[in-house]
C-alpha atoms as a PDB file:
ATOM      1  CA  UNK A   1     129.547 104.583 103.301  1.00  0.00           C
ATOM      2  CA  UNK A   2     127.501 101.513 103.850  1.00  0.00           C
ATOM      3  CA  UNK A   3     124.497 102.810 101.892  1.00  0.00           C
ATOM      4  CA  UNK A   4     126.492 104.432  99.108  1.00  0.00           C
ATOM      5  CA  UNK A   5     128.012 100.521  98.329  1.00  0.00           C
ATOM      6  CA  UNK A   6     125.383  99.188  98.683  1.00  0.00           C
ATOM      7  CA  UNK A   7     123.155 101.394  96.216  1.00  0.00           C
ATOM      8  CA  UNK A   8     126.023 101.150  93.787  1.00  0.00           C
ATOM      9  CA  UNK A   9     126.621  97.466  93.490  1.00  0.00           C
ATOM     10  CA  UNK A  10     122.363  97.327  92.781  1.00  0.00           C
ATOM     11  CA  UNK A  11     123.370  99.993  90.131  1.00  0.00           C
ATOM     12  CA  UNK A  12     119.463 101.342  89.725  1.00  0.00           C
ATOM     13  CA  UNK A  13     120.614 104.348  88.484  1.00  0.00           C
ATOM     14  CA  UNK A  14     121.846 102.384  85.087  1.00  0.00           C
ATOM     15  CA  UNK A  15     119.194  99.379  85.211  1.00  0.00           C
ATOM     16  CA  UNK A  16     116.294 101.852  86.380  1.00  0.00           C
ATOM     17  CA  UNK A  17     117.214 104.994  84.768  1.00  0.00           C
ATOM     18  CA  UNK A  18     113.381 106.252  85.196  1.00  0.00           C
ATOM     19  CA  UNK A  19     113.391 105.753  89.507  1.00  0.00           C
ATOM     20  CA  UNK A  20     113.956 108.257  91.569  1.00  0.00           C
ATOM     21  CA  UNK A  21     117.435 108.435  93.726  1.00  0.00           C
ATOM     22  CA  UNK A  22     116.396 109.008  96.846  1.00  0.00           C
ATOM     23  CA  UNK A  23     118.983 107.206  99.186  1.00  0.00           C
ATOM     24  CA  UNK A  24     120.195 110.436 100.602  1.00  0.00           C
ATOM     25  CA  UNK A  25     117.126 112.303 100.990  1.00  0.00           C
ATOM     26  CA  UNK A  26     115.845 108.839 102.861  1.00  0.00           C
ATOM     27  CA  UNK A  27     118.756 108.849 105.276  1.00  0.00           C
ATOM     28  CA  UNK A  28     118.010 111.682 106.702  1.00  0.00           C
ATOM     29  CA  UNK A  29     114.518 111.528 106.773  1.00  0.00           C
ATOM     30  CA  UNK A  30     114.987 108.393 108.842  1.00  0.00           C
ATOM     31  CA  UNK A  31     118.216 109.774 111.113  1.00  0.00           C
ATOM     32  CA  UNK A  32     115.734 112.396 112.387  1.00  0.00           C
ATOM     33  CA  UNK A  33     113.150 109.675 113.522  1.00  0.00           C
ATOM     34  CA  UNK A  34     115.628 107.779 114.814  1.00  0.00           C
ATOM     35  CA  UNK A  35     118.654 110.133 115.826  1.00  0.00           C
ATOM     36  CA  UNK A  36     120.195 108.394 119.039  1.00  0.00           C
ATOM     37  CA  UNK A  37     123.063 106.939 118.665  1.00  0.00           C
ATOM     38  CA  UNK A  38     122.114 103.440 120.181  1.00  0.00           C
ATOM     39  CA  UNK A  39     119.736 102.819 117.240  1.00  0.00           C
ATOM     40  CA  UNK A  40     122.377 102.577 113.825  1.00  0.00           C
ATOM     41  CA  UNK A  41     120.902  99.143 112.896  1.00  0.00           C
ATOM     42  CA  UNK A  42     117.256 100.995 112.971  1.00  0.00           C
ATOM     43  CA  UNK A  43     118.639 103.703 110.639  1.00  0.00           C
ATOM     44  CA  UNK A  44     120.414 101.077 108.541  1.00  0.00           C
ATOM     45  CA  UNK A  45     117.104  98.653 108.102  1.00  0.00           C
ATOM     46  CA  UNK A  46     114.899 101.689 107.263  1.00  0.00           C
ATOM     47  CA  UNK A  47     117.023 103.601 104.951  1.00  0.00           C
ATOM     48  CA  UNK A  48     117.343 100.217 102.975  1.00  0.00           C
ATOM     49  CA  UNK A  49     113.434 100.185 103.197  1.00  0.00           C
ATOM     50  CA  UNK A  50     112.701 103.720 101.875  1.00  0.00           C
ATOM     51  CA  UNK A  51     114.761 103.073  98.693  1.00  0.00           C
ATOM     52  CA  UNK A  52     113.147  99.936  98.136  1.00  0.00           C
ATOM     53  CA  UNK A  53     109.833 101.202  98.052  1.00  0.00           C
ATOM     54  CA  UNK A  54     110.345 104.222  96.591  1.00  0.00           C
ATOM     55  CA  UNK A  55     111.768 102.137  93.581  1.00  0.00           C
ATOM     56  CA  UNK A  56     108.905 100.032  93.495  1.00  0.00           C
ATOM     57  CA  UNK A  57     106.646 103.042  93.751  1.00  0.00           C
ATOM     58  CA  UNK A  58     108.471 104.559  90.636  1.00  0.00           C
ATOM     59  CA  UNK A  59     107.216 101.389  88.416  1.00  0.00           C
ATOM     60  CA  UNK A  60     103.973 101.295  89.502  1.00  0.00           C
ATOM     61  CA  UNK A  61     103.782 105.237  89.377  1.00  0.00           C
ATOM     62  CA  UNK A  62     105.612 105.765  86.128  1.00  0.00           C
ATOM     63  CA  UNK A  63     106.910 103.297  84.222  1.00  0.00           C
ATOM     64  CA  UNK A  64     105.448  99.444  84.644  1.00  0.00           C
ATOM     65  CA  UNK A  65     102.092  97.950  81.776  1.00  0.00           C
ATOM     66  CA  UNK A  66      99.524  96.617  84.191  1.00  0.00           C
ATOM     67  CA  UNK A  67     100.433  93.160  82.570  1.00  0.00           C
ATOM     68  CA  UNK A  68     103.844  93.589  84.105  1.00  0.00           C
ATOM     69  CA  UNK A  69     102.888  95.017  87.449  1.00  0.00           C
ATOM     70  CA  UNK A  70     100.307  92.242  88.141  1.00  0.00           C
ATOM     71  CA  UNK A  71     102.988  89.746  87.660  1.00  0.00           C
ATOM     72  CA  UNK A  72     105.408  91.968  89.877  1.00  0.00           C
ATOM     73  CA  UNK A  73     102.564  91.781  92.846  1.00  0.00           C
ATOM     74  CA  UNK A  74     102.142  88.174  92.221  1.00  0.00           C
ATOM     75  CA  UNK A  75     105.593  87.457  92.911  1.00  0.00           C
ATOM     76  CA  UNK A  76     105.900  89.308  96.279  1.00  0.00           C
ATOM     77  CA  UNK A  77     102.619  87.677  96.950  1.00  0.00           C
ATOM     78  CA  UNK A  78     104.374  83.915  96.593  1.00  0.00           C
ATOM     79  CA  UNK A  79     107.898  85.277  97.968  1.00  0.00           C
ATOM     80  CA  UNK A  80     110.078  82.517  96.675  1.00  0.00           C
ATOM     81  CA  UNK A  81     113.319  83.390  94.046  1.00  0.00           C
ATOM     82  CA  UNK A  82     111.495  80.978  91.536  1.00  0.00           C
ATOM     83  CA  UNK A  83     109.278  83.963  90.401  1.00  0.00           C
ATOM     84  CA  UNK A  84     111.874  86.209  89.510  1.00  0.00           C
ATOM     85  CA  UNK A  85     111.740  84.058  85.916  1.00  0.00           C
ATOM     86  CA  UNK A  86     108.521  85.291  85.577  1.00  0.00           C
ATOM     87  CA  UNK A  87     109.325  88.948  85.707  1.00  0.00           C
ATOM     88  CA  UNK A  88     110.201  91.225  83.071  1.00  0.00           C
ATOM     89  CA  UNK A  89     113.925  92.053  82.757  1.00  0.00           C
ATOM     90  CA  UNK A  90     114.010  95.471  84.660  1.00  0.00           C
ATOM     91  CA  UNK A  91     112.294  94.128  87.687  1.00  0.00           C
ATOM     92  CA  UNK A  92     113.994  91.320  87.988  1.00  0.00           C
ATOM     93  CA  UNK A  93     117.006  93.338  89.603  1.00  0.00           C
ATOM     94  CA  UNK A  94     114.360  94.955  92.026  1.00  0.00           C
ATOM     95  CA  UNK A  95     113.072  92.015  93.010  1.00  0.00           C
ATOM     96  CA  UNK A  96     115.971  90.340  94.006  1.00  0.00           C
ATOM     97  CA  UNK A  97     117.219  93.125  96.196  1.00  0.00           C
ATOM     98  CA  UNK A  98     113.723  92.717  98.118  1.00  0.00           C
ATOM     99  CA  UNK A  99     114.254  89.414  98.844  1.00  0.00           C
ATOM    100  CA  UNK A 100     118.328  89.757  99.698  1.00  0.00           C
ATOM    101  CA  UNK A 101     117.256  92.697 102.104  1.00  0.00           C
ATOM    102  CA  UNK A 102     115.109  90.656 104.223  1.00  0.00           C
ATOM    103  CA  UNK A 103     117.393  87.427 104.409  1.00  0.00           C
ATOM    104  CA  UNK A 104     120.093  90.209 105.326  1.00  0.00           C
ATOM    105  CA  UNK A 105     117.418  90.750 108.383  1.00  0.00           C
ATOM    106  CA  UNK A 106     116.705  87.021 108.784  1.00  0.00           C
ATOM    107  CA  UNK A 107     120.763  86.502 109.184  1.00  0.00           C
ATOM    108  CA  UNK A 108     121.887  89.058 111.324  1.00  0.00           C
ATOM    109  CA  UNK A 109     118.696  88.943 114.061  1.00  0.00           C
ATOM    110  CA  UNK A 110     118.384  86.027 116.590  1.00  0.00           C
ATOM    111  CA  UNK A 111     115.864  83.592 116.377  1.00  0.00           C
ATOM    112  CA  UNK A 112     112.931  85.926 118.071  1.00  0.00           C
ATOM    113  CA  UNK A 113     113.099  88.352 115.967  1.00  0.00           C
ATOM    114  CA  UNK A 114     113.029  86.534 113.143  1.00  0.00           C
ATOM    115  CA  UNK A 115     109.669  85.962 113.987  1.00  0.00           C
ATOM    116  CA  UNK A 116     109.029  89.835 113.160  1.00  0.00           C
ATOM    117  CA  UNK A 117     110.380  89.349 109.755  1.00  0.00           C
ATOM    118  CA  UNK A 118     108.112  86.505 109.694  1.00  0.00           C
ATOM    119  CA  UNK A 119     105.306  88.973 110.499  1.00  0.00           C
ATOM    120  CA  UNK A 120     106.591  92.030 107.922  1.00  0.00           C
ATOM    121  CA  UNK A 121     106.660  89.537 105.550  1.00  0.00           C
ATOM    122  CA  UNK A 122     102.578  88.405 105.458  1.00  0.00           C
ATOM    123  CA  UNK A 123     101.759  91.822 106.328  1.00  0.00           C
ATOM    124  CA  UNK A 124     103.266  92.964 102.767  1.00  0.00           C
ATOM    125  CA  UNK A 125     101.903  90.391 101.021  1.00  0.00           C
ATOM    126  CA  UNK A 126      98.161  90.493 102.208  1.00  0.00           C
ATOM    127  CA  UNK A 127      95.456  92.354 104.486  1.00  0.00           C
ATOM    128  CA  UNK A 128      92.299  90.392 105.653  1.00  0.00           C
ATOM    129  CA  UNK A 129      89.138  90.139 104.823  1.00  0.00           C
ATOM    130  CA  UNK A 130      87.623  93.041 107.363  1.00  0.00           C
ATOM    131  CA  UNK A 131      90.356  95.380 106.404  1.00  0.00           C
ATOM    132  CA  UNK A 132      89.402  95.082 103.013  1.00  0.00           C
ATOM    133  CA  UNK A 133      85.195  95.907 103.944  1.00  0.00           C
ATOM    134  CA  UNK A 134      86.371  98.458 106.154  1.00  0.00           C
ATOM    135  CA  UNK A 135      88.351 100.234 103.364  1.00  0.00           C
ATOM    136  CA  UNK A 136      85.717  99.440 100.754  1.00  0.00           C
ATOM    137  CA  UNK A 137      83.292 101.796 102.725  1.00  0.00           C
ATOM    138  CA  UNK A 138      85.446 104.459 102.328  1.00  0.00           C
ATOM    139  CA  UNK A 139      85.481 106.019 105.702  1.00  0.00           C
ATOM    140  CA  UNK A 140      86.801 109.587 106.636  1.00  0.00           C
ATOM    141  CA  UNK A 141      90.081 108.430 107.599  1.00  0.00           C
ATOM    142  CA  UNK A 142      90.786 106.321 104.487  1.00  0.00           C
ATOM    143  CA  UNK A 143      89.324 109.448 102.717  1.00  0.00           C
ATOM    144  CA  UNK A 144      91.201 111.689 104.360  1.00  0.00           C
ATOM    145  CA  UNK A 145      94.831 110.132 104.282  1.00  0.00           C
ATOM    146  CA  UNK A 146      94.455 108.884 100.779  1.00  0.00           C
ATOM    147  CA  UNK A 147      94.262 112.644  99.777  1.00  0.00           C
ATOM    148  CA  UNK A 148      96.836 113.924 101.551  1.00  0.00           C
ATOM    149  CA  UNK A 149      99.308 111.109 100.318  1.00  0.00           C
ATOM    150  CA  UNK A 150      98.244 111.900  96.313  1.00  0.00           C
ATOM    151  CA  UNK A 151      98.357 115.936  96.836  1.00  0.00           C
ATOM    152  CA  UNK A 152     101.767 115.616  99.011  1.00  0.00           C
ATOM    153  CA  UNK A 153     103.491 113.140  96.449  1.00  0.00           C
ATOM    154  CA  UNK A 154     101.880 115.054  93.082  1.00  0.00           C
ATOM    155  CA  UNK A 155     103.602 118.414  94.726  1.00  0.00           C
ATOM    156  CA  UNK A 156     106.925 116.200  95.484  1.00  0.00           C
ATOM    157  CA  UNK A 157     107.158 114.903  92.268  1.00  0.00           C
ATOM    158  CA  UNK A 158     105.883 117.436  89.620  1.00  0.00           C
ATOM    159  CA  UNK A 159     108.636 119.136  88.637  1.00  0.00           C
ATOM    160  CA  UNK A 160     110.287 115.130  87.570  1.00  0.00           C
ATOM    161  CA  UNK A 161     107.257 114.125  86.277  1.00  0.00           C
ATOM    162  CA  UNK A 162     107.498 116.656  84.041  1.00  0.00           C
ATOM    163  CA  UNK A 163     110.664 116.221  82.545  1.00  0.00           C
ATOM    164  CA  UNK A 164     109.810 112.111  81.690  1.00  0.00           C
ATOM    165  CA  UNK A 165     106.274 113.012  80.557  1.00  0.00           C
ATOM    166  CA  UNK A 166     104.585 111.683  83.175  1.00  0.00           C
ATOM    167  CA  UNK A 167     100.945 111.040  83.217  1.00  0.00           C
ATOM    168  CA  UNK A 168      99.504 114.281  84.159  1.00  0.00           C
ATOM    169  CA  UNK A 169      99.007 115.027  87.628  1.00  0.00           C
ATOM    170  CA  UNK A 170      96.643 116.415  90.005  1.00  0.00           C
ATOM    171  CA  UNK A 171      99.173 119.821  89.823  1.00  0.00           C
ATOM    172  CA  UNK A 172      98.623 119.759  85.782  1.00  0.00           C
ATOM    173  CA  UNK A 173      94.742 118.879  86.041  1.00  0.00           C
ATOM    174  CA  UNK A 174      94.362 121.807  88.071  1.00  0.00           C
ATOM    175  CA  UNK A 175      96.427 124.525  86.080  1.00  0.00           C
ATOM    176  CA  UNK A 176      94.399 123.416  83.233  1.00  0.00           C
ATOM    177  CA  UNK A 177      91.130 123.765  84.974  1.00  0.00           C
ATOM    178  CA  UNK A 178      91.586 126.593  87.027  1.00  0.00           C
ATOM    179  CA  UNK A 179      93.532 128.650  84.991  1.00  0.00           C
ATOM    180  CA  UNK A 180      95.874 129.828  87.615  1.00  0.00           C
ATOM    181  CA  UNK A 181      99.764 130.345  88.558  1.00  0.00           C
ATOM    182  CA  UNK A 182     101.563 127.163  89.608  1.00  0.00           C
ATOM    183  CA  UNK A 183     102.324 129.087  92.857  1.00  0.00           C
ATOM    184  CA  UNK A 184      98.255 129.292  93.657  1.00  0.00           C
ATOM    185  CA  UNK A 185      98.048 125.612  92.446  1.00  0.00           C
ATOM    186  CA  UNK A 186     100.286 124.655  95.543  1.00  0.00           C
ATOM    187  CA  UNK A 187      98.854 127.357  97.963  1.00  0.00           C
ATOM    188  CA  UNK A 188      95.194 125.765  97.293  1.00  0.00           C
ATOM    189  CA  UNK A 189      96.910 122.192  97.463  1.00  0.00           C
ATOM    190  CA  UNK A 190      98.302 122.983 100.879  1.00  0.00           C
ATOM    191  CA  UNK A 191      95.047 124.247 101.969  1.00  0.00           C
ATOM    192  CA  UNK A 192      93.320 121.087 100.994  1.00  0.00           C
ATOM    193  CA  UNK A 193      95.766 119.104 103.169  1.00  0.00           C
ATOM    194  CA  UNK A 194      95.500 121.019 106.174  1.00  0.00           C
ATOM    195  CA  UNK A 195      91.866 120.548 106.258  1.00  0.00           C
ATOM    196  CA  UNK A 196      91.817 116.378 105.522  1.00  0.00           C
ATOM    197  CA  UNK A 197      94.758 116.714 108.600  1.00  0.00           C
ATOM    198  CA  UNK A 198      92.045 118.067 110.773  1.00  0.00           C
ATOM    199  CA  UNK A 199      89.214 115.453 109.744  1.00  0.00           C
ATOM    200  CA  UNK A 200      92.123 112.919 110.972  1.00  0.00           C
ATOM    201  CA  UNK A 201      92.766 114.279 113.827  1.00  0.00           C
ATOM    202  CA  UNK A 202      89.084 114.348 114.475  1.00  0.00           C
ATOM    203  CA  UNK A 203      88.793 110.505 113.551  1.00  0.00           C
ATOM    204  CA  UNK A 204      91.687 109.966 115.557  1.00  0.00           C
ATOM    205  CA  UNK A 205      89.562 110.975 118.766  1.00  0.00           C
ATOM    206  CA  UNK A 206      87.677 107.880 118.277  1.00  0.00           C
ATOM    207  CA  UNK A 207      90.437 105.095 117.106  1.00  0.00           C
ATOM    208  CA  UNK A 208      89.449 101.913 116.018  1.00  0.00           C
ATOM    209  CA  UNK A 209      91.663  98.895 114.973  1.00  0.00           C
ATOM    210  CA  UNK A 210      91.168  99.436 111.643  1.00  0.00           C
ATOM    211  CA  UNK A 211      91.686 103.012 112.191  1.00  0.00           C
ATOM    212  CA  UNK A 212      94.990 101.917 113.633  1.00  0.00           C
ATOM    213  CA  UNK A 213      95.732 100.030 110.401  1.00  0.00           C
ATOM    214  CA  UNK A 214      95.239 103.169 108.205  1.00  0.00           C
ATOM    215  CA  UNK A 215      97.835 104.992 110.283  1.00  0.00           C
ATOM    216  CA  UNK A 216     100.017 102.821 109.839  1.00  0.00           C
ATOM    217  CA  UNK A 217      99.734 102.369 105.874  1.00  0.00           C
ATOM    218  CA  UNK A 218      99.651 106.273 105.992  1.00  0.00           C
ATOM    219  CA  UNK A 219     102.332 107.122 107.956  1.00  0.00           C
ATOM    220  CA  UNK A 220     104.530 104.695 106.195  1.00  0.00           C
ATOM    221  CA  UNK A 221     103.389 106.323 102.560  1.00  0.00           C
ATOM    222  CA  UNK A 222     103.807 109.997 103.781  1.00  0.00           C
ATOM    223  CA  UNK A 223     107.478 109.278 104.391  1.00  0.00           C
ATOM    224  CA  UNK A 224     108.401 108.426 100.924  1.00  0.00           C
ATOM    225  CA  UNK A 225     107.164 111.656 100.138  1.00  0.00           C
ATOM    226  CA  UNK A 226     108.509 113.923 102.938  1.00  0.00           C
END
């Protein structure tokens, strides 16, 4: 009931006809990593979180110019209401509801915590430096997870992508290539994942920080496409 008023008075579904509704699928996704019933604030903050992202993966997947989404990027980079004159009309709404959701964090946690919100807050708006070499080398596991995420969310999301004419996907590329059923398309798709799963799990033997870092960028990505 919470969610449901919530995602109505944002009203995406008229301001952002072209994103995905994915506030139920979300919930549950989330109540099954975090079932007890001790933890409804947990369920709350993340189901908030999925649709938020999800949204903002819809422009940048589907819908957004460059020009646009470099000024969208700019503003979570500087984080202040100010920038939200800067944005185009349909993001402005988006926007906002990014920065409402974390003062809705900052208001109801006590002073330590908001020290995490502090934290969630520079780690969305920037990596450092040796992230960024590590990840320019492309290593296995950056390799490996960035292919599962793109074959996972082209398979989630090709039958919609479709229908709004969507930049062909890695499905569509395929068909065309191949010459093969749509069904064979997403048994050699699921093959392809199971084998970058296992060069994870092999890198995963021998964890670095930055190896760390991936998994955590990864596992957040897979669940907006689970």
């Amino acid at each position: 009931m919470i969610f449901n008023r919530w995602w109505k008075d944002l009203d995406f579904s008229s301001k952002l006809p072209f994103a995905r509704d994915r506030l139920v699928e979300g919930y549950f996704w989330i109540a099954i990593s975090c079932f007890e019933p001790q933890y409804p604030y947990a369920r709350r903050i993340q189901t908030k979180l999925h649709a938020l992202v999800t949204t903002i993966d819809d422009k940048f997947d589907g819908y957004g110019t460059l020009e646009e989404l470099e000024l969208l990027t700019k503003a979570i980079g500087r984080w202040d209401t100010d920038s939200i004159h800067q944005l185009p009309e349909y993001m402005k709404t988006c926007y906002q509801a990014v920065l409402d959701f974390y003062r809705e964090i900052e208001e109801i946690e006590n002073i330590e915590r908001q020290i995490c919100v502090h934290h969630a807050k520079d780690t969305m708006k920037s990596c450092n430096k040796e992230v960024f070499d590590w990840v320019l080398q492309n290593p296995k596991m950056v390799r490996a997870s960035a292919t599962v995420i793109r074959l996972m969310d082209d398979m989630a999301s090709h039958k919609f992508e479709e229908e709004r004419r969507h930049t062909p996907s890695s499905i569509e590329c395929y068909l065309k290539q191949h010459g093969v059923s749509e069904q064979q398309a997403y048994d050699e798709f699921h093959k392809k994942i199971e084998n970058e799963w296992k060069d994870m799990n092999e890198e995963c033997l021998k964890p670095t920080a930055f190896q760390c870092f991936s998994l955590v960028v990864f596992s957040t990505l897979l669940e907006q496409q689970m």
